[in-house]
C-alpha atoms as a PDB file:
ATOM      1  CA  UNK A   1     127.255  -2.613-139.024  1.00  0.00           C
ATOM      2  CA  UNK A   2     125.827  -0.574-136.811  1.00  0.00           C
ATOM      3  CA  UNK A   3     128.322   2.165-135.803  1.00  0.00           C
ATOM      4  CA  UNK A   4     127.994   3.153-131.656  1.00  0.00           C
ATOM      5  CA  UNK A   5     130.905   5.695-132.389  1.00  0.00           C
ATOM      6  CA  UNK A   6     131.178   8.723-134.853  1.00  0.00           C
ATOM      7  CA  UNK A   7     134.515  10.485-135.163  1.00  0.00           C
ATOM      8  CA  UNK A   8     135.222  13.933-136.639  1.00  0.00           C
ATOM      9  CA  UNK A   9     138.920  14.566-137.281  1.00  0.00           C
ATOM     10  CA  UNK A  10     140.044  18.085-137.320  1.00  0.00           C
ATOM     11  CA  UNK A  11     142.905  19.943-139.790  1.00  0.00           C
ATOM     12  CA  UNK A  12     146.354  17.844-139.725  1.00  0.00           C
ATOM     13  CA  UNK A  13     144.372  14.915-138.260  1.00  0.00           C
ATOM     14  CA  UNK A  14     143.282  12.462-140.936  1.00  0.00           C
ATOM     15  CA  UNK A  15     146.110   9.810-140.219  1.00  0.00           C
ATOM     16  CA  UNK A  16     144.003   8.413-137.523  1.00  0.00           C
ATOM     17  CA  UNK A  17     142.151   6.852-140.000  1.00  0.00           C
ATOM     18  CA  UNK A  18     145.048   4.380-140.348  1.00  0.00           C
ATOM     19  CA  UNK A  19     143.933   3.499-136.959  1.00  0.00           C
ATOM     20  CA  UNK A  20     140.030   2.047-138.143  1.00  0.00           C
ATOM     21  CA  UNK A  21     139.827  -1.593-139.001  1.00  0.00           C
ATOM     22  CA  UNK A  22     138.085  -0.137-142.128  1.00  0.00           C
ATOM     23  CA  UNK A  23     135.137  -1.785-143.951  1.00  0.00           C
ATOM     24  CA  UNK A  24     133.934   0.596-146.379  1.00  0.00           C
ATOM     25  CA  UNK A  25     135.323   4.494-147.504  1.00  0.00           C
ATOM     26  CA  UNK A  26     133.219   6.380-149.534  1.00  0.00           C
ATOM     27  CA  UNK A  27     134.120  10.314-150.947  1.00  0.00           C
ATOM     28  CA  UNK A  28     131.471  13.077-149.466  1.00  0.00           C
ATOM     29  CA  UNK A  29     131.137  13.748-153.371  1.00  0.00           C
ATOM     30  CA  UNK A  30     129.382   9.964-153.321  1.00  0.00           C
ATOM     31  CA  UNK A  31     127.303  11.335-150.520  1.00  0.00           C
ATOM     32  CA  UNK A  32     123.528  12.611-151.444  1.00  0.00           C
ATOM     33  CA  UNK A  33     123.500  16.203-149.944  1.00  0.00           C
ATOM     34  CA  UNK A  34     127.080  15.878-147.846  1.00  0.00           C
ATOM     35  CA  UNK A  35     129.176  19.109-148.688  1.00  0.00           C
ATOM     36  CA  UNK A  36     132.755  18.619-149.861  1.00  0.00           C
ATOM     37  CA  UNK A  37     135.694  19.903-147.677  1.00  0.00           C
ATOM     38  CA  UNK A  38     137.184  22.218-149.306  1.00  0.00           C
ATOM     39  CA  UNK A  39     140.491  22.777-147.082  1.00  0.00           C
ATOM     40  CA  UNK A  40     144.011  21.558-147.022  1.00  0.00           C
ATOM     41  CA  UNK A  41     144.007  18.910-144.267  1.00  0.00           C
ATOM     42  CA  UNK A  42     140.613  17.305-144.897  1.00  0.00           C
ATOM     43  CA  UNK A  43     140.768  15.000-146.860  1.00  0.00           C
ATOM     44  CA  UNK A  44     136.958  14.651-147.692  1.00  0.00           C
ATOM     45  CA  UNK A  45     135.641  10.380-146.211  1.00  0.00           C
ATOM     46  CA  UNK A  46     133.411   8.412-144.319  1.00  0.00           C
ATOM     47  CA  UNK A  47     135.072   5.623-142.877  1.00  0.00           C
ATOM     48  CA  UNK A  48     132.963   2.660-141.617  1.00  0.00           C
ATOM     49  CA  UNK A  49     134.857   0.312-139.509  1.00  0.00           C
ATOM     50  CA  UNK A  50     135.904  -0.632-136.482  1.00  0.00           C
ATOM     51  CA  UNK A  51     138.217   0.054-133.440  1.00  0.00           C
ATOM     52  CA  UNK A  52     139.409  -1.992-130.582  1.00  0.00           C
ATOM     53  CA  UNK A  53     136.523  -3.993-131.973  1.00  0.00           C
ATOM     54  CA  UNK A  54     134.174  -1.211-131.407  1.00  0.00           C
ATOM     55  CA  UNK A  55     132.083  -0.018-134.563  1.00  0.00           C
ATOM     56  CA  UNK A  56     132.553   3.016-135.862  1.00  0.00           C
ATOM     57  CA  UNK A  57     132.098   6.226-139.078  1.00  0.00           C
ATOM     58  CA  UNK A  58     134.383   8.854-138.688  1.00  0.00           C
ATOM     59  CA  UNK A  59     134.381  12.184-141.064  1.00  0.00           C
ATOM     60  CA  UNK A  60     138.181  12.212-142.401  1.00  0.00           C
ATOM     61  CA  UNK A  61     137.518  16.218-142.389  1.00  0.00           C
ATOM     62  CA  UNK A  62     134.963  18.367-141.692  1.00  0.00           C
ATOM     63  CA  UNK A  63     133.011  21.282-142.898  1.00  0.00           C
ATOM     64  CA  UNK A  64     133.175  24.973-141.953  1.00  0.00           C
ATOM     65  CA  UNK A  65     130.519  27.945-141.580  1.00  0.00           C
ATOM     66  CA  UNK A  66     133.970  29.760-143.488  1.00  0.00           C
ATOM     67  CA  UNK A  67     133.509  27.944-146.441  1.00  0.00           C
ATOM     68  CA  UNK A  68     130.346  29.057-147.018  1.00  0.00           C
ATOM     69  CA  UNK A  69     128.495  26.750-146.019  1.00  0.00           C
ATOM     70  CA  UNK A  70     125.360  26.912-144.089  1.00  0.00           C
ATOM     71  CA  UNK A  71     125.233  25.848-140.461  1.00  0.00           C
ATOM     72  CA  UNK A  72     122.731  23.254-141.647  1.00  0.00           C
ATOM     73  CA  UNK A  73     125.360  22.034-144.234  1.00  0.00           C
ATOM     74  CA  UNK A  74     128.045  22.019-141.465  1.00  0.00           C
ATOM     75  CA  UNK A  75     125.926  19.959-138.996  1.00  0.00           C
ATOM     76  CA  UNK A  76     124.653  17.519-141.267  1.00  0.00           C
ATOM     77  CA  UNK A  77     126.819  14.578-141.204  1.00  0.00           C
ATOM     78  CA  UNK A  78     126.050  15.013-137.233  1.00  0.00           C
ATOM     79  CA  UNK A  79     122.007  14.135-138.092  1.00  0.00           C
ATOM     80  CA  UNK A  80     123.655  11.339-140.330  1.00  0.00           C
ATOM     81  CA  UNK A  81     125.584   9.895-137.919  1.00  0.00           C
ATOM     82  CA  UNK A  82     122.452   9.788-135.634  1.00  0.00           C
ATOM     83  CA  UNK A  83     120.192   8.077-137.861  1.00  0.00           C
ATOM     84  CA  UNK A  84     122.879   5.448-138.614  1.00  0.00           C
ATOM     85  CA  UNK A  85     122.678   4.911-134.540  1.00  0.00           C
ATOM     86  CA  UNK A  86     125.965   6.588-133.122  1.00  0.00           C
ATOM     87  CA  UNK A  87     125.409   7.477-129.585  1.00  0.00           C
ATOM     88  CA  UNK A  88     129.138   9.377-128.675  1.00  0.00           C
ATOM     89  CA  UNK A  89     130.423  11.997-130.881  1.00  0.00           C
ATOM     90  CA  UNK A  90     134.423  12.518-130.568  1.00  0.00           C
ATOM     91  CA  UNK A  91     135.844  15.846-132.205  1.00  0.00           C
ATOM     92  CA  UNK A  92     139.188  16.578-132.546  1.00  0.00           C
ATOM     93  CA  UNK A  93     140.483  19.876-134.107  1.00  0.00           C
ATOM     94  CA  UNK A  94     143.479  22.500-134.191  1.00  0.00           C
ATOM     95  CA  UNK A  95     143.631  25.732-131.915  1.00  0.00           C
ATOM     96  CA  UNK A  96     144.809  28.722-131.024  1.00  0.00           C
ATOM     97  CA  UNK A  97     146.254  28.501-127.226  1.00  0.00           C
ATOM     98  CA  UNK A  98     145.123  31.426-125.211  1.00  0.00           C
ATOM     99  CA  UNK A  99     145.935  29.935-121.510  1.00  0.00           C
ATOM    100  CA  UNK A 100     149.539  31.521-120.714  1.00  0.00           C
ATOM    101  CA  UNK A 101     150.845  27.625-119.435  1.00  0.00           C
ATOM    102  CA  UNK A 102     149.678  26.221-123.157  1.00  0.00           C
ATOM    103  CA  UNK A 103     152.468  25.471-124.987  1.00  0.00           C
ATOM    104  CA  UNK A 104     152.338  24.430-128.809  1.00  0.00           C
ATOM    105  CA  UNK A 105     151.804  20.884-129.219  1.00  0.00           C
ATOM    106  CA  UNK A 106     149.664  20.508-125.938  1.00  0.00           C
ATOM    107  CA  UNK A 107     146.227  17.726-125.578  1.00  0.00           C
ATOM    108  CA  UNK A 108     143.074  19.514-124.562  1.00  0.00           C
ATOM    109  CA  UNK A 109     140.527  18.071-123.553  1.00  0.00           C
ATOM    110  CA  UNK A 110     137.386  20.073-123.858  1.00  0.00           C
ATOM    111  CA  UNK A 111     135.371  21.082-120.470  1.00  0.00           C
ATOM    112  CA  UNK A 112     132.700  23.666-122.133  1.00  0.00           C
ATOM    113  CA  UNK A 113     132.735  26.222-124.964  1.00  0.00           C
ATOM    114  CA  UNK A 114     132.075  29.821-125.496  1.00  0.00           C
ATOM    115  CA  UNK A 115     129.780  30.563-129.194  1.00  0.00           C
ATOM    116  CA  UNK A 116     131.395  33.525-130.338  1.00  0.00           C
ATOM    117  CA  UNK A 117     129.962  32.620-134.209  1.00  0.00           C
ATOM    118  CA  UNK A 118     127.413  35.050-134.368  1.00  0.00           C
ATOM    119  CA  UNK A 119     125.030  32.291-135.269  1.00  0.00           C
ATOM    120  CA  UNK A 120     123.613  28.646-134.173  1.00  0.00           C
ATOM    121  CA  UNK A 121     122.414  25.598-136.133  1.00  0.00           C
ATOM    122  CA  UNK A 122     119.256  25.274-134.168  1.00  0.00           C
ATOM    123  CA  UNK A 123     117.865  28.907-135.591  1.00  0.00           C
ATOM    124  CA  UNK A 124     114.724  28.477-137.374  1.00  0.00           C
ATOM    125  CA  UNK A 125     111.810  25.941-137.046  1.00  0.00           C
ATOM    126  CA  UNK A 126     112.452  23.095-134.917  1.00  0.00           C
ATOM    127  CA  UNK A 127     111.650  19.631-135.958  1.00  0.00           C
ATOM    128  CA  UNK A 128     110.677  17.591-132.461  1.00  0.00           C
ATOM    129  CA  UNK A 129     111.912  14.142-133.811  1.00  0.00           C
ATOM    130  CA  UNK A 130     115.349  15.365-133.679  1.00  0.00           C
ATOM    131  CA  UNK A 131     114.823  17.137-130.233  1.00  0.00           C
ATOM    132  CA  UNK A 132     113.640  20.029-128.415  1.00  0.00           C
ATOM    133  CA  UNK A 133     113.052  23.673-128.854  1.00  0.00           C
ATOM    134  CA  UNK A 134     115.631  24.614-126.024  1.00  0.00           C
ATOM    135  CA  UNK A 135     118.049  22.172-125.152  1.00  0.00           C
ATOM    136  CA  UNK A 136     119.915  22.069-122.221  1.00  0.00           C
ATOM    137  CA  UNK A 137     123.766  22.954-122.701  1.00  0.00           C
ATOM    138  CA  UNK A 138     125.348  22.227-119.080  1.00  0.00           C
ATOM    139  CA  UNK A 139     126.985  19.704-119.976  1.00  0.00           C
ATOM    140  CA  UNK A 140     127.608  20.180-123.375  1.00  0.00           C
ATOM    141  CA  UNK A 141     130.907  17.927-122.771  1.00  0.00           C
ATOM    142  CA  UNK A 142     129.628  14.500-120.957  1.00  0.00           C
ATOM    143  CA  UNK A 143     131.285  15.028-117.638  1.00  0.00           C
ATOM    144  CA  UNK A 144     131.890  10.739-117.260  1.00  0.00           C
ATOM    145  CA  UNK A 145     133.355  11.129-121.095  1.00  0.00           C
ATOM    146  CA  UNK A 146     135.716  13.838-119.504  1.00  0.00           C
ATOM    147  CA  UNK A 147     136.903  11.912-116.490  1.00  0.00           C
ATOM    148  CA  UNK A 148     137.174   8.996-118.494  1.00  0.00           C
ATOM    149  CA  UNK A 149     139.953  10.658-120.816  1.00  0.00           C
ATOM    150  CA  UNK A 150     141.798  11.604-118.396  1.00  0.00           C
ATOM    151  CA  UNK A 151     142.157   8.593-116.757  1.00  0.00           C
ATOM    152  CA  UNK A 152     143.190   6.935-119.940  1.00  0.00           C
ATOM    153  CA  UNK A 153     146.054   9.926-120.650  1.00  0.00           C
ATOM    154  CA  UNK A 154     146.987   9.154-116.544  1.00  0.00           C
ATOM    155  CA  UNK A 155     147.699   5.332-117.623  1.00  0.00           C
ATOM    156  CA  UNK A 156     149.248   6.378-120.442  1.00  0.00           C
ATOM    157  CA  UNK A 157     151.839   8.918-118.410  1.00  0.00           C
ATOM    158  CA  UNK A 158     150.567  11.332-121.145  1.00  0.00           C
ATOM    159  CA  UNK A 159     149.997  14.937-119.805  1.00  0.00           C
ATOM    160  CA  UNK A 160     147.041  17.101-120.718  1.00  0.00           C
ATOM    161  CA  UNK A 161     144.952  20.075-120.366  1.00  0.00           C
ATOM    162  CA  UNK A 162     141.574  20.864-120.239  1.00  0.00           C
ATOM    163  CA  UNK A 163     139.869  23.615-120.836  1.00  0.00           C
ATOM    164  CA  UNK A 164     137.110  26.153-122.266  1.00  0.00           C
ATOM    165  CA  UNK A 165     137.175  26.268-126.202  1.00  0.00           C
ATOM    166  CA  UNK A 166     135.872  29.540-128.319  1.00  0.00           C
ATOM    167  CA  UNK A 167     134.510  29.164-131.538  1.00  0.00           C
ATOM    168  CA  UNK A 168     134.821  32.000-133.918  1.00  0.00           C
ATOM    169  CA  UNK A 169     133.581  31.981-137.364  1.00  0.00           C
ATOM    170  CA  UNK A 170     137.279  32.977-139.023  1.00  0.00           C
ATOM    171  CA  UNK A 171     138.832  32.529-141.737  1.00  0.00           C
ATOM    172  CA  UNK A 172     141.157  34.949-140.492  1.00  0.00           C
ATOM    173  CA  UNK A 173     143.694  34.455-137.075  1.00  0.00           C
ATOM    174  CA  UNK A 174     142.906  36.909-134.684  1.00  0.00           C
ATOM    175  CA  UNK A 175     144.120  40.177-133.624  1.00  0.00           C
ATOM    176  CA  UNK A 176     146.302  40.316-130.400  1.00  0.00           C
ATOM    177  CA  UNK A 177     143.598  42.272-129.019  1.00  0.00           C
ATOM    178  CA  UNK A 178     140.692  39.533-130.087  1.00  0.00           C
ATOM    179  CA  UNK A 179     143.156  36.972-128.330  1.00  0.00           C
ATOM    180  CA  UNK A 180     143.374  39.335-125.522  1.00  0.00           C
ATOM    181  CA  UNK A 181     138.968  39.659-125.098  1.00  0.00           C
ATOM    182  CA  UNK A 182     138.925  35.973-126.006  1.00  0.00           C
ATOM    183  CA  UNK A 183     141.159  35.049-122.878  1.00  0.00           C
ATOM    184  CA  UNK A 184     139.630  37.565-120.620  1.00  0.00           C
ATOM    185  CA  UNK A 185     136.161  36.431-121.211  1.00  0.00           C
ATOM    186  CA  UNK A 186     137.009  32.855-119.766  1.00  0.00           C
ATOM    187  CA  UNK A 187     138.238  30.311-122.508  1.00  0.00           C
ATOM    188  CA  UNK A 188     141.833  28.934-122.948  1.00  0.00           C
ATOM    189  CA  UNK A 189     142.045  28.174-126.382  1.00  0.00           C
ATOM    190  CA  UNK A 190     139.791  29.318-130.015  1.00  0.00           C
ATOM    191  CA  UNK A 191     139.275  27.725-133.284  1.00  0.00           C
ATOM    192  CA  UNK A 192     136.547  27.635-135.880  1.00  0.00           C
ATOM    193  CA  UNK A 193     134.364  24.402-135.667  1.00  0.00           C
ATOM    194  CA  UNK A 194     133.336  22.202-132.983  1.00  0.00           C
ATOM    195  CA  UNK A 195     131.086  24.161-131.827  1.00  0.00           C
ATOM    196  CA  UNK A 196     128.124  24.106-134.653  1.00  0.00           C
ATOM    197  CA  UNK A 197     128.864  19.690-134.188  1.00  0.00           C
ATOM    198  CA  UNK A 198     128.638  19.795-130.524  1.00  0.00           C
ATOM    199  CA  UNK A 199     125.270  21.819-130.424  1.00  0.00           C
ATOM    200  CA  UNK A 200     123.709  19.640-132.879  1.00  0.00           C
ATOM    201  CA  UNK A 201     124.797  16.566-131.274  1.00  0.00           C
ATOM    202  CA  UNK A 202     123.249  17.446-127.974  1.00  0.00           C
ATOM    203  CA  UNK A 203     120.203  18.360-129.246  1.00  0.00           C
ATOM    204  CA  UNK A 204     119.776  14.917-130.268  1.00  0.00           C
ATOM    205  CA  UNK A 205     120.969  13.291-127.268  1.00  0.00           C
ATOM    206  CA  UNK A 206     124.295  12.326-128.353  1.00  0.00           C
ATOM    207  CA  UNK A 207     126.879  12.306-126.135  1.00  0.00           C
ATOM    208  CA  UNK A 208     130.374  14.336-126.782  1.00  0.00           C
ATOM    209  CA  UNK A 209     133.894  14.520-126.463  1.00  0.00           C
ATOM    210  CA  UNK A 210     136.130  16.672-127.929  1.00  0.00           C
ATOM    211  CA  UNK A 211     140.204  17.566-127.779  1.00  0.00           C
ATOM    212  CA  UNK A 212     141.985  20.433-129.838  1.00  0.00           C
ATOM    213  CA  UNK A 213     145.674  20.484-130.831  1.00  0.00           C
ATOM    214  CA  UNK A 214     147.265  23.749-129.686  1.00  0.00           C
ATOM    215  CA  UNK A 215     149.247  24.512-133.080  1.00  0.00           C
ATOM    216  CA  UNK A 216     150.042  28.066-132.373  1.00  0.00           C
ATOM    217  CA  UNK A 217     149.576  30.569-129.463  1.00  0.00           C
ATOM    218  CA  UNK A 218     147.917  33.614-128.898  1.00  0.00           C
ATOM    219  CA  UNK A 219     148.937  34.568-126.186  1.00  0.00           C
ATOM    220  CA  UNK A 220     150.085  38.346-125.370  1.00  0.00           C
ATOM    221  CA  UNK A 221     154.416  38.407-125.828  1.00  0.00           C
ATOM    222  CA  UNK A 222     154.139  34.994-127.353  1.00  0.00           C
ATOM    223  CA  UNK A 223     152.366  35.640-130.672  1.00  0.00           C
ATOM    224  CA  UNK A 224     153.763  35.133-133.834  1.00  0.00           C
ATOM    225  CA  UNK A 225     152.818  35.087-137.464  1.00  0.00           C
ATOM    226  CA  UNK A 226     151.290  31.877-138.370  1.00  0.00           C
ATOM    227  CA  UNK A 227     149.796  29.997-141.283  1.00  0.00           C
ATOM    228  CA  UNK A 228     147.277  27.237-142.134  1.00  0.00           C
ATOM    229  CA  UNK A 229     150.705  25.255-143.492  1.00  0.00           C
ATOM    230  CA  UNK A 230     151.947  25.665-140.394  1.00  0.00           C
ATOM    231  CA  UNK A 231     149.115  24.658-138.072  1.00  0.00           C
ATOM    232  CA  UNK A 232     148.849  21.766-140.393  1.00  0.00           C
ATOM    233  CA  UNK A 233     152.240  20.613-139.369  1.00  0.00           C
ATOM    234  CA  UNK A 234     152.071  21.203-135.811  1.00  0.00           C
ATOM    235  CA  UNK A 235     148.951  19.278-135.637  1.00  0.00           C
ATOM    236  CA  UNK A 236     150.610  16.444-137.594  1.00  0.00           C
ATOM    237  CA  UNK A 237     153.363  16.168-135.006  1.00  0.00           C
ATOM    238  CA  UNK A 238     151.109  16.153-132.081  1.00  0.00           C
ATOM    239  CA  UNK A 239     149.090  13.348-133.900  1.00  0.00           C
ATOM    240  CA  UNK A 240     150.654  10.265-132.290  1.00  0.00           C
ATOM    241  CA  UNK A 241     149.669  11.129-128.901  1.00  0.00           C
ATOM    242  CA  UNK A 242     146.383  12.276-130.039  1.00  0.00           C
ATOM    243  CA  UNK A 243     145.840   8.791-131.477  1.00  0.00           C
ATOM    244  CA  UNK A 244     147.273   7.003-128.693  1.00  0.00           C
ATOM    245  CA  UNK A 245     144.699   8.678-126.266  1.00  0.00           C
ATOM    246  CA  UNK A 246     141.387   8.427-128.641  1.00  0.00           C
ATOM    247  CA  UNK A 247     142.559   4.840-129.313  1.00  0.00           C
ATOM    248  CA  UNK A 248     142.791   3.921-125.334  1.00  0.00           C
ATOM    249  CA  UNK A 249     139.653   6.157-124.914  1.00  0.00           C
ATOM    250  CA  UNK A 250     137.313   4.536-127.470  1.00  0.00           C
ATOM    251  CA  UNK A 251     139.002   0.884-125.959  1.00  0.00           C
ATOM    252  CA  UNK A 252     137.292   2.187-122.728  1.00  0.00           C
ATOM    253  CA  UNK A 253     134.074   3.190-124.221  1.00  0.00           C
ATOM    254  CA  UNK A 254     132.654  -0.338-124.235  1.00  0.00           C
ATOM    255  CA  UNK A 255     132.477  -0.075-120.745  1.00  0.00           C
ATOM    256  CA  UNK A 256     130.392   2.861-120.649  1.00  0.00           C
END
């Protein structure tokens, strides 16, 4: 099998495995040179199988620069995923809603991204079988994937935003006033991944699509103490509908 499709489910997400006609599941710990996750939520597979009869692998949780791992570490199941022949890249995660019409619970669907990281997976020497020196981000998030989406969630009656996603390196929440910058500076919602994937992906000419949870909201008079616990269960609830969308979106995909 030869999987057109790789999927990278976010914290709270890993249920929509139960959605893959799967063929084969293997551990990361099985993996030569895969990291293990190492966070409540990921559950730590590579799932080869199929949906709406489209083949695909999707990471049932990902890695993170917090852990300590390098970016290279982070990105790598991305140059996997290449070399077994995937040619779209979907990325779902949880996030912090900085847009003041976000609400907990809200779909959004990713437009473009801000690197707040302090770092990128390209740095160092660049190999030119996996791409160029400097590639092109404006359109980091295929604009036809984009559209595509949301006519799916319009068929569906299902409501969602899009909008700019920030990437900070946590593992800390941040500060009202680091909500505050993050807003003013032009994106609507932050978390701590995505970004590292997405970059990678492009520079190998993978396409991408990508669609954070808002768990919790950072937003100035609306912020309130939160925990991973409870991100974890806000992203759980907002699962169906995730699912629903990404299933009716990949159904689409053969058409593209």
């Amino acid at each position: 099998m030869t999987p057109r499709i790789g999927v990278i489910l976010g914290t709270g997400l890993g249920d929509f495995v139960q959605e893959i006609v799967a063929e084969q599941s293997i551990h990361y710990a099985e993996l030569p040179h895969f990291p293990v996750s190492t966070v409540a939520g990921h559950q730590g597979r590579l799932i080869f199988g199929h949906i709406n009869q489209q083949p695909v692998v999707a990471m049932q949780g990902r890695f993170h620069f917090y852990e300590g791992y390098s970016m290279a570490d982070v990105t790598f199941p991305i140059r996997v995923m290449k070399a077994l022949g995937v040619e779209i890249l979907i990325l779902s995660n949880a996030s912090g809603g900085v847009n003041p019409g976000f609400s907990v619970g809200d779909l959004m669907i990713i437009t473009d991204h801000i690197n707040l990281m302090g770092t990128n997976p390209l740095l160092g020497p660049n190999d030119e079988r996996l791409g160029p020196r400097f590639p092109d981000m404006s359109e980091a998030y295929d604009h036809d994937l984009v559209r595509l989406a949301l006519g799916v969630a319009q068929e569906q009656g299902q409501e969602v935003r899009t909008g700019v996603y920030a990437a900070v390196t946590g593992p800390v929440y941040e500060t009202p006033s680091e909500y505050r910058f993050i807003r003013v500076i032009g994106a609507d919602a932050v978390g701590m991944s995505t970004v590292p994937e997405t970059i990678v992906a492009r520079h190998m000419g993978i396409k991408v699509f990508a669609i954070s949870v808002i768990t919790d909201l950072g937003i100035e008079g609306r912020i309130e103490k939160i925990t991973h616990e409870e991100v974890i269960r806000a992203a759980r609830a907002a699962e169906p509908r995730l699912a629903r969308l990404v299933l009716g979106f990949i159904g689409r995909c053969t058409k593209t």
